[in-house]
PDB file of N, CA and C in Angstrom:
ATOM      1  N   UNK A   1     131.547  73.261  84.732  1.00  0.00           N
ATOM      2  CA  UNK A   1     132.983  73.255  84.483  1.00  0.00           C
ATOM      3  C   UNK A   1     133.251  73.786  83.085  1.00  0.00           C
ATOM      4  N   UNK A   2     133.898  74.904  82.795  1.00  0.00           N
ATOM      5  CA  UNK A   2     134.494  75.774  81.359  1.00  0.00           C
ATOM      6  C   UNK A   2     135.158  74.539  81.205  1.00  0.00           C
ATOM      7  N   UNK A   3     135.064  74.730  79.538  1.00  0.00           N
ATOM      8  CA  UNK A   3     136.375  73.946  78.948  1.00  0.00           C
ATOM      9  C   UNK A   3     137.216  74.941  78.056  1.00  0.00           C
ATOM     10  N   UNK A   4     138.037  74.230  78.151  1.00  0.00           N
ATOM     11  CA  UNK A   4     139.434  75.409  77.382  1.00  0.00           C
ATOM     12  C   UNK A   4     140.156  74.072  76.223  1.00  0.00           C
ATOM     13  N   UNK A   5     140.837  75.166  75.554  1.00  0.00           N
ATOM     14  CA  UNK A   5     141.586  74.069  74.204  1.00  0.00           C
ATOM     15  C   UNK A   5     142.995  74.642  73.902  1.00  0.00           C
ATOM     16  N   UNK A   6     143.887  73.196  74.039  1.00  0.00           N
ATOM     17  CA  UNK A   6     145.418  73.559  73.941  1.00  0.00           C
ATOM     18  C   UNK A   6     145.756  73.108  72.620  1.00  0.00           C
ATOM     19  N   UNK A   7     146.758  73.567  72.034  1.00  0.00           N
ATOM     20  CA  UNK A   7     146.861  73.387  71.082  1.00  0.00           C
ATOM     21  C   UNK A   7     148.762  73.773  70.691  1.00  0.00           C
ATOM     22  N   UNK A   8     148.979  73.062  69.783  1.00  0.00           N
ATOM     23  CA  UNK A   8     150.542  73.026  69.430  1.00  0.00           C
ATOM     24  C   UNK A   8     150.956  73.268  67.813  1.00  0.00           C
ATOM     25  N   UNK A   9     151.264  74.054  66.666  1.00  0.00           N
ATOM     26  CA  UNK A   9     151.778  73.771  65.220  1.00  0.00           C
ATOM     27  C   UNK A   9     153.053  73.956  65.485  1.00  0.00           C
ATOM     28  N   UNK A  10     153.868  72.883  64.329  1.00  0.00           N
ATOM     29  CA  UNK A  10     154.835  73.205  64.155  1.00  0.00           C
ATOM     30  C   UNK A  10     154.757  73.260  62.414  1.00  0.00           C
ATOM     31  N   UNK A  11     156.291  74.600  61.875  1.00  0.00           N
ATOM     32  CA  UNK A  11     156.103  74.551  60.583  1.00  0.00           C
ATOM     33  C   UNK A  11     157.535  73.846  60.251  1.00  0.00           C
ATOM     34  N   UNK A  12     157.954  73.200  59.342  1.00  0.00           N
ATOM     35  CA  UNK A  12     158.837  72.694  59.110  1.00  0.00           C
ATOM     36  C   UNK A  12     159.511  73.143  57.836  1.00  0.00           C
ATOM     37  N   UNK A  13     160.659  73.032  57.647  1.00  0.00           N
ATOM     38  CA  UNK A  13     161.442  73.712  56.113  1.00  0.00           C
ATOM     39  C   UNK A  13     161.479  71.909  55.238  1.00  0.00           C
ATOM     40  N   UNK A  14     160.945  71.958  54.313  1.00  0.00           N
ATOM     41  CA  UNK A  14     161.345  70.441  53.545  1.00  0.00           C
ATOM     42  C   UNK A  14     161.883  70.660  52.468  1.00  0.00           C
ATOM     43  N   UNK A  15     163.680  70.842  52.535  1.00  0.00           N
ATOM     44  CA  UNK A  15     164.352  71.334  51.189  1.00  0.00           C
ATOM     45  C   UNK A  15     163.751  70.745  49.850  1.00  0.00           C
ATOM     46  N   UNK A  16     164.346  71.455  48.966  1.00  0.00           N
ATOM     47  CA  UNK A  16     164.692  70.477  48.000  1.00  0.00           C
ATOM     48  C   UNK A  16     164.471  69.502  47.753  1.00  0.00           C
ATOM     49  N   UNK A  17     163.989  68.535  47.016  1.00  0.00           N
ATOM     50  CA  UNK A  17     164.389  66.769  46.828  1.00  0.00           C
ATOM     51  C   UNK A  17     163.930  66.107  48.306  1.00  0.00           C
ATOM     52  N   UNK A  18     163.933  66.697  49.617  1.00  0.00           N
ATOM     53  CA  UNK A  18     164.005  65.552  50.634  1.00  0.00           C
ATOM     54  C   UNK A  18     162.245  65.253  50.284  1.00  0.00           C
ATOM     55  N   UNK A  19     161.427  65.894  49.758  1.00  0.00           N
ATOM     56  CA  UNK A  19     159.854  65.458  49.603  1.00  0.00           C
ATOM     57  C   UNK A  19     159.262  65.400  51.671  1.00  0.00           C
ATOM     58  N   UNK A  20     158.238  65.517  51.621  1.00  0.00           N
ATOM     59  CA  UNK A  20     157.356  65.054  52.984  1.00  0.00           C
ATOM     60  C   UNK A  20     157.746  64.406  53.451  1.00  0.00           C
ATOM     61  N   UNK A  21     158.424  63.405  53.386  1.00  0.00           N
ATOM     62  CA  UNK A  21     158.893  62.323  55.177  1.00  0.00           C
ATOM     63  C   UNK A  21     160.553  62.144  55.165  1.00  0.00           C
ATOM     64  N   UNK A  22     161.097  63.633  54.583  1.00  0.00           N
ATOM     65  CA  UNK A  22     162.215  63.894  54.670  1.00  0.00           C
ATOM     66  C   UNK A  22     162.516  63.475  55.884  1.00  0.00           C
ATOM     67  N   UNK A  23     163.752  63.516  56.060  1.00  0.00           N
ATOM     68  CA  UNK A  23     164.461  63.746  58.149  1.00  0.00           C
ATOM     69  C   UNK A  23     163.577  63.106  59.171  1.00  0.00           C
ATOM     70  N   UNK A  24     163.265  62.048  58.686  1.00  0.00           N
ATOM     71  CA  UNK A  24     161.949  61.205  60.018  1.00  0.00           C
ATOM     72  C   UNK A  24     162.608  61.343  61.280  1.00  0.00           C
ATOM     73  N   UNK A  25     163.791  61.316  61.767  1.00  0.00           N
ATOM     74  CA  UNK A  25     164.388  61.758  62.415  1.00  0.00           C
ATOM     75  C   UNK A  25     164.151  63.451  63.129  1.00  0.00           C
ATOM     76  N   UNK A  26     163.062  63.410  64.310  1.00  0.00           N
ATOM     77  CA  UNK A  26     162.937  64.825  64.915  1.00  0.00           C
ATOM     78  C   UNK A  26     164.377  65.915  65.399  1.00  0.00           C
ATOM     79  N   UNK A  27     164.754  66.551  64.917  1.00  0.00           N
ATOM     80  CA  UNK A  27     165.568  67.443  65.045  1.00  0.00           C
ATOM     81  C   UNK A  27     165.584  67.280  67.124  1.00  0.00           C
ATOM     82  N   UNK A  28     167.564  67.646  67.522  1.00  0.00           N
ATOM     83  CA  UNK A  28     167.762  67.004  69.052  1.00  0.00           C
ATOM     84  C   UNK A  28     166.757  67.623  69.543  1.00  0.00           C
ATOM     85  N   UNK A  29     166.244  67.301  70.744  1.00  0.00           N
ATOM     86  CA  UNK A  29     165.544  68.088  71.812  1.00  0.00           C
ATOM     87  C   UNK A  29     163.931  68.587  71.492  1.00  0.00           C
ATOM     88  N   UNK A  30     163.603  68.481  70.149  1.00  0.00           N
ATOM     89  CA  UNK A  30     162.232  68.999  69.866  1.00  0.00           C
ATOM     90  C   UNK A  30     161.404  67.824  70.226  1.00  0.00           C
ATOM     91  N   UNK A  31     161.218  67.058  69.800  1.00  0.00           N
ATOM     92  CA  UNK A  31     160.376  66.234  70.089  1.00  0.00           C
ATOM     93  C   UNK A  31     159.335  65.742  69.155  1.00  0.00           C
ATOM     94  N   UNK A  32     159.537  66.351  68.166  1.00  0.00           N
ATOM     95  CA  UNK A  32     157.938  66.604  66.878  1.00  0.00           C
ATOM     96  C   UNK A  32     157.677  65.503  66.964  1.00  0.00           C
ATOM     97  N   UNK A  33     156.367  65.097  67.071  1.00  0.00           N
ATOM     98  CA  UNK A  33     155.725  63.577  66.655  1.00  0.00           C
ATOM     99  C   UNK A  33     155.756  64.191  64.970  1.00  0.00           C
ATOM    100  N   UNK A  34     155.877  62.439  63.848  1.00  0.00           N
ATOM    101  CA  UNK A  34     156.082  62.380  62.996  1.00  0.00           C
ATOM    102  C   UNK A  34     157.094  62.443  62.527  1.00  0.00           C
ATOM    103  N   UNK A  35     158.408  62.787  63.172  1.00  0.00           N
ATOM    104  CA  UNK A  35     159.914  63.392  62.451  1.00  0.00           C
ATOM    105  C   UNK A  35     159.595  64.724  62.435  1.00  0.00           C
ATOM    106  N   UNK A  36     161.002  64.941  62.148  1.00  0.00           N
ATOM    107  CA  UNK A  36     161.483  66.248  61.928  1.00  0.00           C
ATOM    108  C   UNK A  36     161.812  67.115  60.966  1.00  0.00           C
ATOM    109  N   UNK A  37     162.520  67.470  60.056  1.00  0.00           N
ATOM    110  CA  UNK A  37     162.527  68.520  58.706  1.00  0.00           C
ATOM    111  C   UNK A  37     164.125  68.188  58.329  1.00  0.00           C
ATOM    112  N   UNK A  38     164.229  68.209  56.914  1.00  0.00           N
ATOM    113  CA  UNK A  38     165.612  68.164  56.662  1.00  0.00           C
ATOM    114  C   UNK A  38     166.101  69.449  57.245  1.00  0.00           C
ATOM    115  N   UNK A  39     165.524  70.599  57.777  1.00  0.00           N
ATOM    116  CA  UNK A  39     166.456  71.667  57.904  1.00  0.00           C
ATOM    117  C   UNK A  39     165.478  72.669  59.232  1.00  0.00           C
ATOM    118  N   UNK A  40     165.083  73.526  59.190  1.00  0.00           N
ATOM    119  CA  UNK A  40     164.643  74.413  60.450  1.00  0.00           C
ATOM    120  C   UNK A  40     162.862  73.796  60.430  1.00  0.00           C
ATOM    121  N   UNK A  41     162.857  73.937  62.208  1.00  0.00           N
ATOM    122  CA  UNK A  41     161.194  73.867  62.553  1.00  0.00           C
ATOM    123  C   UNK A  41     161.201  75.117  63.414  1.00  0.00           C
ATOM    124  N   UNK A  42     159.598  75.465  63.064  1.00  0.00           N
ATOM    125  CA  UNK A  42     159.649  76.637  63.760  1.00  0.00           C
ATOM    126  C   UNK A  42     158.011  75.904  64.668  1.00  0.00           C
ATOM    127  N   UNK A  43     158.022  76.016  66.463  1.00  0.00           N
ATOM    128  CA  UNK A  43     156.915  75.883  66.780  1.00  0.00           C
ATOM    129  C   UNK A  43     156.437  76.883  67.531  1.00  0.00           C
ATOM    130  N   UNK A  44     154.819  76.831  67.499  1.00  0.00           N
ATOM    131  CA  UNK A  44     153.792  77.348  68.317  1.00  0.00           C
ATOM    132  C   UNK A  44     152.890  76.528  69.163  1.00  0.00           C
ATOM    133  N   UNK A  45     152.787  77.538  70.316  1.00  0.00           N
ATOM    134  CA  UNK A  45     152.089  76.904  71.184  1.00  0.00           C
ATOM    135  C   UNK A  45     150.511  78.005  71.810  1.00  0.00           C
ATOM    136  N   UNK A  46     149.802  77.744  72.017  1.00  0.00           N
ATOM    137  CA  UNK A  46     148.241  78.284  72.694  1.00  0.00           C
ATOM    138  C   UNK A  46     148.726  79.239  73.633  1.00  0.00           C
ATOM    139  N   UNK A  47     148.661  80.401  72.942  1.00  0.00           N
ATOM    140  CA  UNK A  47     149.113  82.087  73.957  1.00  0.00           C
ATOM    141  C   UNK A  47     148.256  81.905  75.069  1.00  0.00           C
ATOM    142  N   UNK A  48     149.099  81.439  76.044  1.00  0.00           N
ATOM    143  CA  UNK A  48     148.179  81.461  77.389  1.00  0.00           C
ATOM    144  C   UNK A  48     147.286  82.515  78.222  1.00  0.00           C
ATOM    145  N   UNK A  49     147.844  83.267  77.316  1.00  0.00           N
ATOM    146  CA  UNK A  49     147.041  84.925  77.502  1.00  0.00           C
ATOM    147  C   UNK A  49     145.589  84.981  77.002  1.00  0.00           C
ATOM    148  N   UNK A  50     145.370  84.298  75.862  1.00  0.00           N
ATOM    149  CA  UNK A  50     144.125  84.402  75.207  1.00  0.00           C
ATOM    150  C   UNK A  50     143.790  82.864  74.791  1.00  0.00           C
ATOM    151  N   UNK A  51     144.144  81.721  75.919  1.00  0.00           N
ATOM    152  CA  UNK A  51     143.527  80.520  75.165  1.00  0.00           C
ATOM    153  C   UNK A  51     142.028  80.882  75.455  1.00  0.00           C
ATOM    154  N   UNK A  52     141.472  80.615  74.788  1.00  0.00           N
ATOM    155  CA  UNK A  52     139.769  80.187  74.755  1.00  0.00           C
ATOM    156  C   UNK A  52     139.072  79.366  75.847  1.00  0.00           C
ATOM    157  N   UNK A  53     137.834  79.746  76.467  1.00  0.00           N
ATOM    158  CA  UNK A  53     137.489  79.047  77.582  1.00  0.00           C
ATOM    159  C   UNK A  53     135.696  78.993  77.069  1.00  0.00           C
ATOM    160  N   UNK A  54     135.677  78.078  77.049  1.00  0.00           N
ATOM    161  CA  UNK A  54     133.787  77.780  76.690  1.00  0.00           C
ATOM    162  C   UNK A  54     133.328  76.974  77.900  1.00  0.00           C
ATOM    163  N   UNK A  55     132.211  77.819  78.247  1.00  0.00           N
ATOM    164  CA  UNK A  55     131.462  77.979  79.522  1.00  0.00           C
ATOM    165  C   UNK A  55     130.844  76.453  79.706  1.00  0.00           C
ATOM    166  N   UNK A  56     130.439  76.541  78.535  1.00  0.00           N
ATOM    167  CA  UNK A  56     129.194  75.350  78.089  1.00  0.00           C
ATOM    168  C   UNK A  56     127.990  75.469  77.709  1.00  0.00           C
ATOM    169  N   UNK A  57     127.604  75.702  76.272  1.00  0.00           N
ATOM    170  CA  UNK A  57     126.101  76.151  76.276  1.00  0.00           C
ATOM    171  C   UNK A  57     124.795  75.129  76.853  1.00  0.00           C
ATOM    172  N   UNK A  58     124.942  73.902  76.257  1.00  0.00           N
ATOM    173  CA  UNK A  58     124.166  73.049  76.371  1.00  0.00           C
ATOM    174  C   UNK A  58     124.021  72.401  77.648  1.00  0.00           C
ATOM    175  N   UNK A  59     123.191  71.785  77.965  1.00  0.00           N
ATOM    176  CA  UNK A  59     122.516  71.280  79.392  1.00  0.00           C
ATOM    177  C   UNK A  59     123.375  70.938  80.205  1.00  0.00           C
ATOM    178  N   UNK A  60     123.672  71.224  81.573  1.00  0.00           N
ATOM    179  CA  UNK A  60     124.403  70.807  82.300  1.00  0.00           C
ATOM    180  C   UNK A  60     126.058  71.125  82.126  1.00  0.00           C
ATOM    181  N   UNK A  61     126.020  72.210  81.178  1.00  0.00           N
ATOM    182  CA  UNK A  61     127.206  72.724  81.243  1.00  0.00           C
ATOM    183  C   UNK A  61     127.943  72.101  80.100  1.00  0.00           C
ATOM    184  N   UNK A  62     127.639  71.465  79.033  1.00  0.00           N
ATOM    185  CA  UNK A  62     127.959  70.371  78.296  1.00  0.00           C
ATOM    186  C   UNK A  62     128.480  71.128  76.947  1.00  0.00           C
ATOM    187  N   UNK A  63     129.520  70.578  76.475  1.00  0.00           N
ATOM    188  CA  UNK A  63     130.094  71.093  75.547  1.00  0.00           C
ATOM    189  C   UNK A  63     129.268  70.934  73.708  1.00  0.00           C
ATOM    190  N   UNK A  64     129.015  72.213  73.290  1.00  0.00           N
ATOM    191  CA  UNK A  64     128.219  72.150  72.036  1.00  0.00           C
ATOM    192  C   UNK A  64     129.044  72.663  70.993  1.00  0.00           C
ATOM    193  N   UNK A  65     128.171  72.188  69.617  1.00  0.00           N
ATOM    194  CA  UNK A  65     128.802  72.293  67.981  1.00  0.00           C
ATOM    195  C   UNK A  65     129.002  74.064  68.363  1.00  0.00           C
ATOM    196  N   UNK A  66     128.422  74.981  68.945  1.00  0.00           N
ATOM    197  CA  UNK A  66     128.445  76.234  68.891  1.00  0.00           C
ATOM    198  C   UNK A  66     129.464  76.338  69.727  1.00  0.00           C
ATOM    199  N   UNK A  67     129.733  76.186  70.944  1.00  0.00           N
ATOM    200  CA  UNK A  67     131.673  75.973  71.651  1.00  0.00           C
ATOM    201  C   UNK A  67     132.476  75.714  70.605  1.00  0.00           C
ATOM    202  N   UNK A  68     132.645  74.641  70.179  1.00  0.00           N
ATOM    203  CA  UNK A  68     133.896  73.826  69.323  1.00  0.00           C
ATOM    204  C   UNK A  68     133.849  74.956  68.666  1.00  0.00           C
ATOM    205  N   UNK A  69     132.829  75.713  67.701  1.00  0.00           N
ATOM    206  CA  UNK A  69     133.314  76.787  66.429  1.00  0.00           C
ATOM    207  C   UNK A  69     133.871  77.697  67.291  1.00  0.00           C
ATOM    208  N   UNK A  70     132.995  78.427  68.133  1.00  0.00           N
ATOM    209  CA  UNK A  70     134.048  79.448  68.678  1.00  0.00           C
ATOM    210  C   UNK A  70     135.398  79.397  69.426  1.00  0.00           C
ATOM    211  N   UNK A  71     135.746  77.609  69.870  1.00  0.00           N
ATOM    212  CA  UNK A  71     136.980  77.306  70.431  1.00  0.00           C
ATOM    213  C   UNK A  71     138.078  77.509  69.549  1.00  0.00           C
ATOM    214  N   UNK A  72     137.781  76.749  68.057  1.00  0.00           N
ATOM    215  CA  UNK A  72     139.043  76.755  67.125  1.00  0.00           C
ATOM    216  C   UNK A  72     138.998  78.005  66.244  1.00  0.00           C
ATOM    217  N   UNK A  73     137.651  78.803  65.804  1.00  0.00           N
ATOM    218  CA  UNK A  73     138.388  79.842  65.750  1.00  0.00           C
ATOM    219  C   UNK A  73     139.057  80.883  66.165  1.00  0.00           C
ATOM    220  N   UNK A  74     139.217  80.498  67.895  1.00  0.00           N
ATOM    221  CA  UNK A  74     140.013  81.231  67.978  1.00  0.00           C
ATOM    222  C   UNK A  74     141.476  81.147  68.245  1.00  0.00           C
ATOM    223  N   UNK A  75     141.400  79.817  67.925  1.00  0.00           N
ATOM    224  CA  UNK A  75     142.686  78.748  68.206  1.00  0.00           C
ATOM    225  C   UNK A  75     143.105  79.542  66.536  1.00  0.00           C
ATOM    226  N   UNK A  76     142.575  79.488  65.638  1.00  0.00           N
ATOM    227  CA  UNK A  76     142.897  80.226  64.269  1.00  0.00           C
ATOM    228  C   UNK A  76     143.851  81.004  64.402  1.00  0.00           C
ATOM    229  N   UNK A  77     142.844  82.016  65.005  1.00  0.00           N
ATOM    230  CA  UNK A  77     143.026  83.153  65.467  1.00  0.00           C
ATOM    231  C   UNK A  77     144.698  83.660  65.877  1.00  0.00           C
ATOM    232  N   UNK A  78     144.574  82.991  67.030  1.00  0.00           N
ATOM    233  CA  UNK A  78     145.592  82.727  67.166  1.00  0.00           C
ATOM    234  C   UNK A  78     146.711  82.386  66.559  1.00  0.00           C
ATOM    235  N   UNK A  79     147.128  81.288  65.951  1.00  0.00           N
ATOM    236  CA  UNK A  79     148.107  80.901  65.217  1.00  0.00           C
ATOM    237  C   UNK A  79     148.212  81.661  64.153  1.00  0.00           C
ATOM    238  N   UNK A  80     147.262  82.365  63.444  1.00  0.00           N
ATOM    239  CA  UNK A  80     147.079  83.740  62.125  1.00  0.00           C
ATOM    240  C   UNK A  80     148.305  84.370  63.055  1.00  0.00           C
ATOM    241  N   UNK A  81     148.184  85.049  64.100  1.00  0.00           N
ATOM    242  CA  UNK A  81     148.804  85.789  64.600  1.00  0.00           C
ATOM    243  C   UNK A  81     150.121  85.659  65.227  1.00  0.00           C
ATOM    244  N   UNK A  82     150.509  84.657  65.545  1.00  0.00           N
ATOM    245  CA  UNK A  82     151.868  84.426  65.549  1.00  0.00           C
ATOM    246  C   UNK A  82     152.924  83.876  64.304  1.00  0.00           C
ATOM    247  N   UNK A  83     152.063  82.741  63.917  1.00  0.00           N
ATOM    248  CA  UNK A  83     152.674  82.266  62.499  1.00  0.00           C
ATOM    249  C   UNK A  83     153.407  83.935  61.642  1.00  0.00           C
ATOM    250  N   UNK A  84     151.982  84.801  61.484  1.00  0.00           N
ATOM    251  CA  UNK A  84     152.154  85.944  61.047  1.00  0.00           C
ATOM    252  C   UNK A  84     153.511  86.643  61.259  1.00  0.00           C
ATOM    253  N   UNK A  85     153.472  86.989  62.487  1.00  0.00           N
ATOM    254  CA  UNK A  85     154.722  87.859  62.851  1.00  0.00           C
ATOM    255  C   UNK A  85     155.812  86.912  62.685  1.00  0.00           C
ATOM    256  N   UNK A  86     156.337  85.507  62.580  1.00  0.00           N
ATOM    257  CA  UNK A  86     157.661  84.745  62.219  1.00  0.00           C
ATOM    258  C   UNK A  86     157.759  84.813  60.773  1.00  0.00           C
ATOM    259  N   UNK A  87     156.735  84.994  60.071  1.00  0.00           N
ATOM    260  CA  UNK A  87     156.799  85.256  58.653  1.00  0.00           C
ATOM    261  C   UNK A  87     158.608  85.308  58.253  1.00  0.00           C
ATOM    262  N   UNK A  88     159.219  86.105  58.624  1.00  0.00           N
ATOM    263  CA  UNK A  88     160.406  87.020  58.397  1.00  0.00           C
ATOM    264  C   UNK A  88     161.735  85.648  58.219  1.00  0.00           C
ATOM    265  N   UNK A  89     161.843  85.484  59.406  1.00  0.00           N
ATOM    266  CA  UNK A  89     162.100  84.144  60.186  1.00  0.00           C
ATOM    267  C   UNK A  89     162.181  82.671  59.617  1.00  0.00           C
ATOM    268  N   UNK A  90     160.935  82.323  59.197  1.00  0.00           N
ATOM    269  CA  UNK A  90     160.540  81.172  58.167  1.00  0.00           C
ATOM    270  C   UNK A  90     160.862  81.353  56.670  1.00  0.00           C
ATOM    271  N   UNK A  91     160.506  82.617  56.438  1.00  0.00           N
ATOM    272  CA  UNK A  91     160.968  82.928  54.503  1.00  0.00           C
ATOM    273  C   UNK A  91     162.531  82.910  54.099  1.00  0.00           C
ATOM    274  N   UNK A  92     163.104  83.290  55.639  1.00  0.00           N
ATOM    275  CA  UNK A  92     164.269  83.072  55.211  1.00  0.00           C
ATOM    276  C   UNK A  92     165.218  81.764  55.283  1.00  0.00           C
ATOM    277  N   UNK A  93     164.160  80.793  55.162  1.00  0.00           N
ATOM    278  CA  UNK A  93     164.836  79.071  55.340  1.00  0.00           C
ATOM    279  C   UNK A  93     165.329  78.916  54.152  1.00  0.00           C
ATOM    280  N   UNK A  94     164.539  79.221  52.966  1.00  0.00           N
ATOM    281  CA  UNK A  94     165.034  78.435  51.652  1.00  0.00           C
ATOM    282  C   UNK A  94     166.807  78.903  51.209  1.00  0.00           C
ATOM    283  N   UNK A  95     166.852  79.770  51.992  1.00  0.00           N
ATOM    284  CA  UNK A  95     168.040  80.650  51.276  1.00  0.00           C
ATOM    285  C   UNK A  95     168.937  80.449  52.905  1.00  0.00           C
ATOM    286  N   UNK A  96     168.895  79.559  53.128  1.00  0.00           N
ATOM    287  CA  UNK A  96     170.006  79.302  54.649  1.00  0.00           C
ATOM    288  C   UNK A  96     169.761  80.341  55.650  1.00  0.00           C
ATOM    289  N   UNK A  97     168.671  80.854  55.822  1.00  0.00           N
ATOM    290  CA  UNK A  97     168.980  81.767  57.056  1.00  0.00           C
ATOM    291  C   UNK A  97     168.427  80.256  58.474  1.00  0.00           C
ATOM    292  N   UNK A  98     168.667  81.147  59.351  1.00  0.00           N
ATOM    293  CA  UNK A  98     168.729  80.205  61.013  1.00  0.00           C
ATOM    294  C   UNK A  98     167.336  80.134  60.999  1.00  0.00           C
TER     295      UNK A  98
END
């Protein structure tokens, strides 16, 4: 049996003054475990196109230290690459954009 790895970030805007456990309160409808952001969250989720699937190296199909590295980096991988392209999107929180 392959195993595969899901995975979720969210980035959050923490103005000014509100410090880290600003807005504990999750923004309507998102859901964030931990609270939410005094102001915009932006989330990602595991491009179902390219989640990662490890076969199993070890005996019996069994999940090894050599899976896990190649699982999350490409879970990295991944998130490098989307985080990346919202760049635009996120930079423009401090200064009120949506």
């Amino acid at each position: 049996m392959p195993f595969k790895i899901r995975y979720q970030v969210n980035i959050d805007f923490v103005g000014a003054g509100a410090g880290p456990m600003g807005a504990l309160s999750p923004a309507a409808g998102q859901m964030l475990p931990g609270g939410g952001a005094s102001s915009q969250t932006k989330g990602f989720v595991g491009n179902p196109a390219i989640i990662p699937i490890a076969i199993g190296a070890g005996a019996g199909q069994t999940l090894n230290a050599g899976d896990v590295t190649n699982l999350t980096n490409a879970m990295a991988a991944d998130m490098v690459t989307q985080i990346n392209a919202a760049l635009a999107v996120i930079n423009a929180w401090p200064t009120g954009g949506p």
